[in-house]
Protein backbone atom coordinates (compact mmCIF):
# COMPACT_ATOMS: atom_id res chain seq x y z
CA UNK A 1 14.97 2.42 3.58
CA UNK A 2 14.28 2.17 0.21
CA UNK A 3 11.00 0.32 -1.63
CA UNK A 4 12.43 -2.54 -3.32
CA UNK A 5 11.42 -2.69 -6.83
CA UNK A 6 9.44 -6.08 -6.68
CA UNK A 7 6.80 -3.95 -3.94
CA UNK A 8 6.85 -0.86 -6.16
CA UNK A 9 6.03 -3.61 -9.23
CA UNK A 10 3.02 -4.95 -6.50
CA UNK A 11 1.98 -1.70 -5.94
CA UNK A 12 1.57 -0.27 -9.92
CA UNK A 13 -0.16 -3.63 -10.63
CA UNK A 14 -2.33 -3.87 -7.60
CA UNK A 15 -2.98 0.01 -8.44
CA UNK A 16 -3.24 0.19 -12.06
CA UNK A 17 -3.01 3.22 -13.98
CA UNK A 18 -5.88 5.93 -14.92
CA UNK A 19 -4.61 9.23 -16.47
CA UNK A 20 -8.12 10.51 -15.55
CA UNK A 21 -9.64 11.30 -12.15
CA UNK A 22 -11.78 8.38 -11.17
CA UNK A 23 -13.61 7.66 -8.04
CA UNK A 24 -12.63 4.43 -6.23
CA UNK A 25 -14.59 1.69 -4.73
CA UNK A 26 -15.02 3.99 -1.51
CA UNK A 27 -15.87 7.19 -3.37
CA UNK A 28 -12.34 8.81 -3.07
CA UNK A 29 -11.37 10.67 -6.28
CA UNK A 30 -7.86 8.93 -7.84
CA UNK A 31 -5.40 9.39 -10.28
CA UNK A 32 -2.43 7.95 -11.47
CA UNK A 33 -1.21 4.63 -9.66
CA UNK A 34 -3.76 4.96 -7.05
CA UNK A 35 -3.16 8.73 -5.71
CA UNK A 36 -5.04 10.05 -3.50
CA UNK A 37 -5.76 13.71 -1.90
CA UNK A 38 -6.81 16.95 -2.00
CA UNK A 39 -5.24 17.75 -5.16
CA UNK A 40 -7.38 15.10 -6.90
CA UNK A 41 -10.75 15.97 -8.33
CA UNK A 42 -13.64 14.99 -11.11
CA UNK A 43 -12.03 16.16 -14.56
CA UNK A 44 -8.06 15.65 -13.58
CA UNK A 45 -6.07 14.56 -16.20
CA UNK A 46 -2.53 13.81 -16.05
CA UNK A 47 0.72 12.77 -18.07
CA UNK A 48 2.28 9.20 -17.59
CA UNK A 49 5.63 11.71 -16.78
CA UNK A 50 3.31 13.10 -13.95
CA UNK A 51 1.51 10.20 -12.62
CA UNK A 52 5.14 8.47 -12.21
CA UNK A 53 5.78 11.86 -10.16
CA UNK A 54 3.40 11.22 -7.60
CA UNK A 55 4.47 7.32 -7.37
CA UNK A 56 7.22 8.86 -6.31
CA UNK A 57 6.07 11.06 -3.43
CA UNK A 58 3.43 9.01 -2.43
CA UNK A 59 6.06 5.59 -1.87
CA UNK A 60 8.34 8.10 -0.20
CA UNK A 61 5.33 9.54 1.93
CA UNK A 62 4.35 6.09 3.07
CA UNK A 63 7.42 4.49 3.28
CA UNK A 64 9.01 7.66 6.00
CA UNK A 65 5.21 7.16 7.84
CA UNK A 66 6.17 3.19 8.12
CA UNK A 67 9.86 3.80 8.93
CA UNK A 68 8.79 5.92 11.96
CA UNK A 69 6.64 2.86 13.39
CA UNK A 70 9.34 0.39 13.24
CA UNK A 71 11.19 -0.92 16.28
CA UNK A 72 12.68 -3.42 14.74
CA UNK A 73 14.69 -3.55 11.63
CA UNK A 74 12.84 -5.14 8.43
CA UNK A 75 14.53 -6.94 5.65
CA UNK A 76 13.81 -5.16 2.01
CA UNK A 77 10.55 -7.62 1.26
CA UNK A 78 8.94 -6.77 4.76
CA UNK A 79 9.57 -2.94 4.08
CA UNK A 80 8.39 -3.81 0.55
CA UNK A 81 4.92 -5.73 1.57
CA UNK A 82 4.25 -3.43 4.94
CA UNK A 83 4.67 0.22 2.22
CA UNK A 84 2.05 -2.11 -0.23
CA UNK A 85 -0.33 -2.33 2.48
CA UNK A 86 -0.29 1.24 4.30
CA UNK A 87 -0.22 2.47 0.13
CA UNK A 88 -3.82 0.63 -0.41
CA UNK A 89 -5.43 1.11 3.54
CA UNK A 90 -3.52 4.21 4.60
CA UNK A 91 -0.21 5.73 6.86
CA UNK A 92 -3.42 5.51 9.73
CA UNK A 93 -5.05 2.35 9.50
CA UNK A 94 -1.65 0.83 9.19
CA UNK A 95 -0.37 2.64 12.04
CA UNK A 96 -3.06 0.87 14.21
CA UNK A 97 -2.80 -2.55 12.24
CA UNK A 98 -1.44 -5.95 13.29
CA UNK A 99 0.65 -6.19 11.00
CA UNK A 100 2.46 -3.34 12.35
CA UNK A 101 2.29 -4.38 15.52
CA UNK A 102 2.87 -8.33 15.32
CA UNK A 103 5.88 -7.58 13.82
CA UNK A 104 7.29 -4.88 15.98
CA UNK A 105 6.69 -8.17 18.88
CA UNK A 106 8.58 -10.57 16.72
CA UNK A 107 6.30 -12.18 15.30
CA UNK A 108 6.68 -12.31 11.72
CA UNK A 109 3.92 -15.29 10.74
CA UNK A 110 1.04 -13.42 12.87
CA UNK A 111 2.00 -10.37 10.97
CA UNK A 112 2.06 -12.09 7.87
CA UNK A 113 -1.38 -13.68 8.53
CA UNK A 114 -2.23 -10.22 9.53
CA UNK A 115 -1.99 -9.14 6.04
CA UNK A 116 -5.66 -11.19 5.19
CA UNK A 117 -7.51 -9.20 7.69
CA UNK A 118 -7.43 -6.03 5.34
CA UNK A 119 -9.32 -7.59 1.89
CA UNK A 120 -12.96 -5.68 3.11
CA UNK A 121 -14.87 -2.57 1.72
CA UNK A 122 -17.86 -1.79 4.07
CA UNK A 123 -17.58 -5.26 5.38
CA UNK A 124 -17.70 -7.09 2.12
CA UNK A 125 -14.61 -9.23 0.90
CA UNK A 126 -13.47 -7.72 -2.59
CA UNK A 127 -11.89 -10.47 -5.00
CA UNK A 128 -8.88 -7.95 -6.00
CA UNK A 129 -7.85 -7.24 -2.18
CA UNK A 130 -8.17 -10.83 -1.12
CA UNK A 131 -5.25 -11.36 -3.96
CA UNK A 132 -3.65 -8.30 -3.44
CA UNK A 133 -3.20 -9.41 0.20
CA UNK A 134 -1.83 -12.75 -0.78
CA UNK A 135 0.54 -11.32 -2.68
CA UNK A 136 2.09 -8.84 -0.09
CA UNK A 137 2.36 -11.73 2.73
CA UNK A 138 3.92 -13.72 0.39
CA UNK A 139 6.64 -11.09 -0.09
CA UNK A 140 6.57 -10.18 3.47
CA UNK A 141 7.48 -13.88 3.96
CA UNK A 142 10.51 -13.99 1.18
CA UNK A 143 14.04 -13.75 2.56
């Protein structure tokens, strides 16, 4: 299933773009539109050509780790709002979510609502991931 192009527009926003290797709020060193791994270290620098590269992978990554989780068929704005939310908490974390599992049950609102619980860092509510959040269920929730 592909990642409709209002999520991948979430996504870059919600992201934003560094060309240099920054740490983020949890320490993890970043690139690009929010990359992540072990190819990512202090001093990186990359092209806009290359950090649209690894958009790429990393929306094909997560959306293949979501598709595999799914009992139930999703329409293009679910798809879109669950790859948004394993992109920013992780293929993991969203494995063991509510989200995921609310709306593999049917319910769509509880997994909608389910989207809030994730706007922490170290217990603290963060500003940009209460928004963030508000933004995915309200995609999640668009026909």
């Amino acid at each position: 299933m592909q990642v409709c192009s209002v999520a991948q527009a979430l996504i870059k926003r919600s992201e934003g773009l560094k060309l240099r290797s920054y740490q983020d709020i949890r320490g993890v060193w970043t690139i690009g539109y929010g990359h992540t791994g072990p190819d990512v270290h202090a001093g990186l620098v990359i092209t806009q050509e290359r950090a649209d590269q690894l958009f790429t992978i990393d929306i094909q990554r997560f959306s293949e780790s979501i598709q595999r989780r799914l009992i139930k068929a999703p329409t293009s704005n679910q798809f879109g709002a669950m790859v948004s939310l394993a992109y920013n908490i992780g293929a993991g974390a969203f494995a063991a979510s509510s989200v995921l599992r609310d709306f593999n049950d049917g319910n769509i609102e509880a997994a909608a609502d389910a989207f809030r619980l994730w706007n922490k860092c170290d217990g603290e509510v963060v500003t940009d991931l209460v928004a963030r959040r508000e933004h995915e269920r309200t995609l999640f929730l668009t026909p």
